[in-house]
C-alpha atoms as a PDB file:
ATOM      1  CA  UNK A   1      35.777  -8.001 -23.853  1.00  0.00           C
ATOM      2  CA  UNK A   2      33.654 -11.047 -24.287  1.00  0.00           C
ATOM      3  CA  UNK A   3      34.553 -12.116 -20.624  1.00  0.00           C
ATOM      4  CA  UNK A   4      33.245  -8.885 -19.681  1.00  0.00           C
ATOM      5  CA  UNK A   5      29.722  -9.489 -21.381  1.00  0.00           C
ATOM      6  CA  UNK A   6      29.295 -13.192 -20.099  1.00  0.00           C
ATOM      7  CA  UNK A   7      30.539 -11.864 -16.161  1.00  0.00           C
ATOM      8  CA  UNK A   8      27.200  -8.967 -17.128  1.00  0.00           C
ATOM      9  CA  UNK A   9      24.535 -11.187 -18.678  1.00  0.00           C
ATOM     10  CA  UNK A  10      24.969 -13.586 -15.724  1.00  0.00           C
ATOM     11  CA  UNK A  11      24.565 -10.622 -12.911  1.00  0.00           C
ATOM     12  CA  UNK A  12      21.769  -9.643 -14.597  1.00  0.00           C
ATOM     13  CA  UNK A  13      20.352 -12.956 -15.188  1.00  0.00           C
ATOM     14  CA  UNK A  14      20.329 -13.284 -11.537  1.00  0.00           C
ATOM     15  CA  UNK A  15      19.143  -9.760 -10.754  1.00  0.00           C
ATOM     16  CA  UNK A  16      16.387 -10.028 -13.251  1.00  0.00           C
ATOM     17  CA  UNK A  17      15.793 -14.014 -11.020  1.00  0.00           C
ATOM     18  CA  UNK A  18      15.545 -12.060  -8.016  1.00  0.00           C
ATOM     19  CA  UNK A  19      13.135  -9.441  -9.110  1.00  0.00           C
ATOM     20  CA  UNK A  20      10.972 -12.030 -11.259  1.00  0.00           C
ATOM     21  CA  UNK A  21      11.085 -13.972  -7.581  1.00  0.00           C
ATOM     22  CA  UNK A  22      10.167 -11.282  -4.974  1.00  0.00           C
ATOM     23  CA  UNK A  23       7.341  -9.957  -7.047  1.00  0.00           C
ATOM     24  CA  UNK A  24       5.881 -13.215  -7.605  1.00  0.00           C
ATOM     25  CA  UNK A  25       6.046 -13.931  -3.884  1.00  0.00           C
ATOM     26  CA  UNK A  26       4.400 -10.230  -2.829  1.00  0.00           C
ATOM     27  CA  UNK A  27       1.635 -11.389  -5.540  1.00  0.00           C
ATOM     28  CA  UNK A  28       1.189 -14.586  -4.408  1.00  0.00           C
ATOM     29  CA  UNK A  29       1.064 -13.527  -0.538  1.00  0.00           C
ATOM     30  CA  UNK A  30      -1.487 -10.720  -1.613  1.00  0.00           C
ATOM     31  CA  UNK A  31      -3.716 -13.129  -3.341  1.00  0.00           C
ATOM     32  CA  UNK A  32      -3.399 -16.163  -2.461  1.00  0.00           C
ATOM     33  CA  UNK A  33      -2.470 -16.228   1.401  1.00  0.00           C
ATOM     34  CA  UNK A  34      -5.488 -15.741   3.478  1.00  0.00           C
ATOM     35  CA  UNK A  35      -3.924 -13.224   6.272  1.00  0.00           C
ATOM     36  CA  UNK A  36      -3.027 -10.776   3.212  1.00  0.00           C
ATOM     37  CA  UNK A  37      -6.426 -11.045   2.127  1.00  0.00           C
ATOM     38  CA  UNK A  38      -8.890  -7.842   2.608  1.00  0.00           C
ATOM     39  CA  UNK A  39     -11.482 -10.314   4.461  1.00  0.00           C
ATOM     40  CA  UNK A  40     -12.072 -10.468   7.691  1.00  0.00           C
ATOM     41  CA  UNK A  41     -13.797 -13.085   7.872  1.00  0.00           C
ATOM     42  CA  UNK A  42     -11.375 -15.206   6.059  1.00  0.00           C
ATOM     43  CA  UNK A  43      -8.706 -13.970   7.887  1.00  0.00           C
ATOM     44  CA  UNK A  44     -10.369 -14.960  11.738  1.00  0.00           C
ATOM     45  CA  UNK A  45     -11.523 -18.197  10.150  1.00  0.00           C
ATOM     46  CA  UNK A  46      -7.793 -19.074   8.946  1.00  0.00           C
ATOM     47  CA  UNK A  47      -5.910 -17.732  12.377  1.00  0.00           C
ATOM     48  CA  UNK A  48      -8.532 -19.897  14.194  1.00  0.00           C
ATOM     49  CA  UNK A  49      -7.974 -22.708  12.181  1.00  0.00           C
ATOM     50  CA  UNK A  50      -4.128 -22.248  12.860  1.00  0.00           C
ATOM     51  CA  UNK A  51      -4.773 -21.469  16.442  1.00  0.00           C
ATOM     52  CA  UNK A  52      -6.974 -24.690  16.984  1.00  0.00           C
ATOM     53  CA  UNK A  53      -4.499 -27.234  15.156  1.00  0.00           C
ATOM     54  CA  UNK A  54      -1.794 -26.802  16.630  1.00  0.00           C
ATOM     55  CA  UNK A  55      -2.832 -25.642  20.566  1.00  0.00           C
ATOM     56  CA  UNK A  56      -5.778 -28.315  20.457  1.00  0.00           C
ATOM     57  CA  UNK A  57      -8.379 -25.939  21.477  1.00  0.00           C
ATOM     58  CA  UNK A  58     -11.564 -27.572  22.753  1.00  0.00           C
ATOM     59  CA  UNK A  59     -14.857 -26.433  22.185  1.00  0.00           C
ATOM     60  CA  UNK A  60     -15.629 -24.329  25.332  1.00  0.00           C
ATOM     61  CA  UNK A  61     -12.388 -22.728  24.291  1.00  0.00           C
ATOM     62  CA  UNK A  62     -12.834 -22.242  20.492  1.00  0.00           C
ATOM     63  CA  UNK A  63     -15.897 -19.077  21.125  1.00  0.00           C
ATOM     64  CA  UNK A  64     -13.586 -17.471  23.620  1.00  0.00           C
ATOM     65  CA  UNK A  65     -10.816 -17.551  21.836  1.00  0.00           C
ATOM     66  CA  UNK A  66     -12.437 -16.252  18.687  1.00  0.00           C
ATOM     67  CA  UNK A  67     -13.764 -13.379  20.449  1.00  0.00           C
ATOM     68  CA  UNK A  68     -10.514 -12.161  21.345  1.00  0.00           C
ATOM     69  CA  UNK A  69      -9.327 -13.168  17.970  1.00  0.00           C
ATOM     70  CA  UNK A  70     -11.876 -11.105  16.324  1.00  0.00           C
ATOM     71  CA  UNK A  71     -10.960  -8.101  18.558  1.00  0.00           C
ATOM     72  CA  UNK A  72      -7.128  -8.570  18.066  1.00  0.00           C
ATOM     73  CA  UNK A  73      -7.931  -8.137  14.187  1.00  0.00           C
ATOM     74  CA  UNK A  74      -9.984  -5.273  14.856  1.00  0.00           C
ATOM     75  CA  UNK A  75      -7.300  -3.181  16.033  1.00  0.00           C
ATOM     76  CA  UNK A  76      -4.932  -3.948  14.356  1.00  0.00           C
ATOM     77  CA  UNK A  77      -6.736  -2.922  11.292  1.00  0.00           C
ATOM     78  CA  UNK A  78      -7.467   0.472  13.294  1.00  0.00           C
ATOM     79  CA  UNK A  79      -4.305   0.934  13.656  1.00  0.00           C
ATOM     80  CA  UNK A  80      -2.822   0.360   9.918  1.00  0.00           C
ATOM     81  CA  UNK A  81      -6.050   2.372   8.966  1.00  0.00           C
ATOM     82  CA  UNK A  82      -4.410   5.288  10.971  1.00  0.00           C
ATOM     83  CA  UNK A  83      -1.396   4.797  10.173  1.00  0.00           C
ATOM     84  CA  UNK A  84      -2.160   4.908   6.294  1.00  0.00           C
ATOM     85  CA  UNK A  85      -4.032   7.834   6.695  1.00  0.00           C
ATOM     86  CA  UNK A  86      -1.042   9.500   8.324  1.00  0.00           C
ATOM     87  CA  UNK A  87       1.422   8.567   6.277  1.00  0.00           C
ATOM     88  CA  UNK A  88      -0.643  10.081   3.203  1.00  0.00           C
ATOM     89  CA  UNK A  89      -0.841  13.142   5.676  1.00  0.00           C
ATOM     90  CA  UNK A  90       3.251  13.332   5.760  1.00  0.00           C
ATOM     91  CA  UNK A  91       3.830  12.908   2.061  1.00  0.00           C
ATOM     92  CA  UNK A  92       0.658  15.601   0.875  1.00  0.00           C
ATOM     93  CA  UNK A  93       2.853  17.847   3.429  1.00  0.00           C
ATOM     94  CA  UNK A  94       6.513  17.005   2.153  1.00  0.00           C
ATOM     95  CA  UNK A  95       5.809  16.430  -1.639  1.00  0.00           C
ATOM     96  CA  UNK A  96       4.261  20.420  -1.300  1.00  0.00           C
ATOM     97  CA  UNK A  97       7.797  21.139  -0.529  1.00  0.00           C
ATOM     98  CA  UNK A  98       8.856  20.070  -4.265  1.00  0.00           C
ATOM     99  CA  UNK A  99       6.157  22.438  -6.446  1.00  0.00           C
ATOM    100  CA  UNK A 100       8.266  26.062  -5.444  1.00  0.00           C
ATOM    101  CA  UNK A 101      11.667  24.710  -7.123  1.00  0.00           C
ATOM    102  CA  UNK A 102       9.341  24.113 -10.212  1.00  0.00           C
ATOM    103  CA  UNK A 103       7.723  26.097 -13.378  1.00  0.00           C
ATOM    104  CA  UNK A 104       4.612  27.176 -12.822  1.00  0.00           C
ATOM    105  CA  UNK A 105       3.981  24.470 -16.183  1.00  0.00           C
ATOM    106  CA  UNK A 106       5.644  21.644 -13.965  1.00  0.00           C
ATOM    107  CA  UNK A 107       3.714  22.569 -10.443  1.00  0.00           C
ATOM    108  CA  UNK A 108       0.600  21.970 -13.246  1.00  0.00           C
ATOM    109  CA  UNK A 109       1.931  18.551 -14.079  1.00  0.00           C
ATOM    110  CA  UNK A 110       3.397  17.723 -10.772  1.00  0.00           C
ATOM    111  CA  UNK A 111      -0.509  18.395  -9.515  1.00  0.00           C
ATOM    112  CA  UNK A 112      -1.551  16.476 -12.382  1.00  0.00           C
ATOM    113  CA  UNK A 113       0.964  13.451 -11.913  1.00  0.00           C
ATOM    114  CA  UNK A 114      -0.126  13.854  -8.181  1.00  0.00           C
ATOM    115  CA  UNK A 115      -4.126  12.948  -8.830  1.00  0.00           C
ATOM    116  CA  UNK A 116      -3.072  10.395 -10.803  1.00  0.00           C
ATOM    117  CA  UNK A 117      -1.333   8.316  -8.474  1.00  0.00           C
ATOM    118  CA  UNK A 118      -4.322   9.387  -5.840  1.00  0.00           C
ATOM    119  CA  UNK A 119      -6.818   7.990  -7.672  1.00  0.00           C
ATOM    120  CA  UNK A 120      -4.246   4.597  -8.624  1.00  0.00           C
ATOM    121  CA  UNK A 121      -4.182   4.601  -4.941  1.00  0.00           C
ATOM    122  CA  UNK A 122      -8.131   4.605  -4.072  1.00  0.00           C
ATOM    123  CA  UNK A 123      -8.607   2.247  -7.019  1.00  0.00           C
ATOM    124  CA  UNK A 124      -6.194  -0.108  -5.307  1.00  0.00           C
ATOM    125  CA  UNK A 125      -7.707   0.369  -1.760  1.00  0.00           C
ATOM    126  CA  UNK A 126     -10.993   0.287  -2.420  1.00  0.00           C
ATOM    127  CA  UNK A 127     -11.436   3.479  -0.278  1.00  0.00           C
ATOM    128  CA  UNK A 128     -13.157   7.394  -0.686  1.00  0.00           C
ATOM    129  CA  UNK A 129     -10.158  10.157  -1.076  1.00  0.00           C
ATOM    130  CA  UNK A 130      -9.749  11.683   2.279  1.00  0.00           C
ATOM    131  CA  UNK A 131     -11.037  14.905   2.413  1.00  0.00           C
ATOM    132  CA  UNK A 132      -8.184  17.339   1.676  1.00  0.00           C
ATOM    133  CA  UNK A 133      -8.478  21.455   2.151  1.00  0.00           C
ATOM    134  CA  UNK A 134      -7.705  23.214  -1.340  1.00  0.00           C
ATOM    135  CA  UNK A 135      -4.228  25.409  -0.041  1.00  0.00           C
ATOM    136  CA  UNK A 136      -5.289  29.025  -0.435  1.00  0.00           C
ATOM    137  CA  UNK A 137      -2.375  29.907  -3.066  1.00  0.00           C
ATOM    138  CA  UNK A 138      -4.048  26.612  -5.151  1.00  0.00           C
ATOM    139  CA  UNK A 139      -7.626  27.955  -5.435  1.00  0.00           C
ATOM    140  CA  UNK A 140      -6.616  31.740  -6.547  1.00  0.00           C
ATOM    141  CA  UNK A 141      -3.610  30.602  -9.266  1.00  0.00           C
ATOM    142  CA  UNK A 142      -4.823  31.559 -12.456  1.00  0.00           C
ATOM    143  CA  UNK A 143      -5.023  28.817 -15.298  1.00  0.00           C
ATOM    144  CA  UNK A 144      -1.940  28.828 -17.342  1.00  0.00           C
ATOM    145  CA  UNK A 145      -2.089  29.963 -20.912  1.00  0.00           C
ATOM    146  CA  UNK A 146       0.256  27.719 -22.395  1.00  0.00           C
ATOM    147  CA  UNK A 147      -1.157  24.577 -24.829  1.00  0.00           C
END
């Protein structure tokens, strides 16, 4: 038995090492690295910085290059922009699937629990709510009469 509990407290001492470790990395890359950070100015400034180290860039080069830097980070923050904005899109759609195997007192938390974790979401981002058309069976359901 006790070989059993020492062979357990050391798996989880290295689970709990490896947890403690990846979300301390994730934090530190969000906040401290500059290419995680929300700025874009940082983030141009840094990649030139890189970019003019190590391929010795000379100064004719350096506003050229930084144009197409600047574009580069343009689009690609397009695209994640879309691709956020889609991927809300697919899980508004699928999580609707979920509410008819529920109570009509779960669908009310499930909508609840729902907004919740929308507005966690625009706190984190920064950004509006995307506009989102009330589903018809939504805006006739009578309020429930339980406490």
């Amino acid at each position: 038995m006790n070989r059993w509990k020492t062979v357990v407290g050391v798996l989880l001492i290295f689970m709990l090492g490896g947890l403690i470790g990846s979300l301390a990395t994730g934090w530190g890359l969000k906040h401290r690295h500059p290419l995680f950070r929300k700025n874009p100015e940082n983030r141009v400034a840094y990649i030139m910085k890189r970019l003019s180290d190590r391929l010795d860039l000379t100064d004719d080069q350096k506003p050229e290059v930084e144009v197409l830097v600047r574009r580069i980070d343009e689009l690609m923050r397009e695209y994640f922009r879309k691709q956020r904005a889609e991927m809300h899109r697919l899980l508004d759609r699928e999580t609707e699937a979920i509410k008819p195997l529920l109570t009509p007192v779960q669908q009310e938390k499930f909508d609840r629990y729902r907004k919740e974790l929308e507005a966690k979401r625009r706190e984190r981002d920064g950004a509006p709510a995307p506009a989102r058309a009330v589903q018809p069976e939504q805006a006739s359901a009578p309020a429930s009469s339980e406490p």
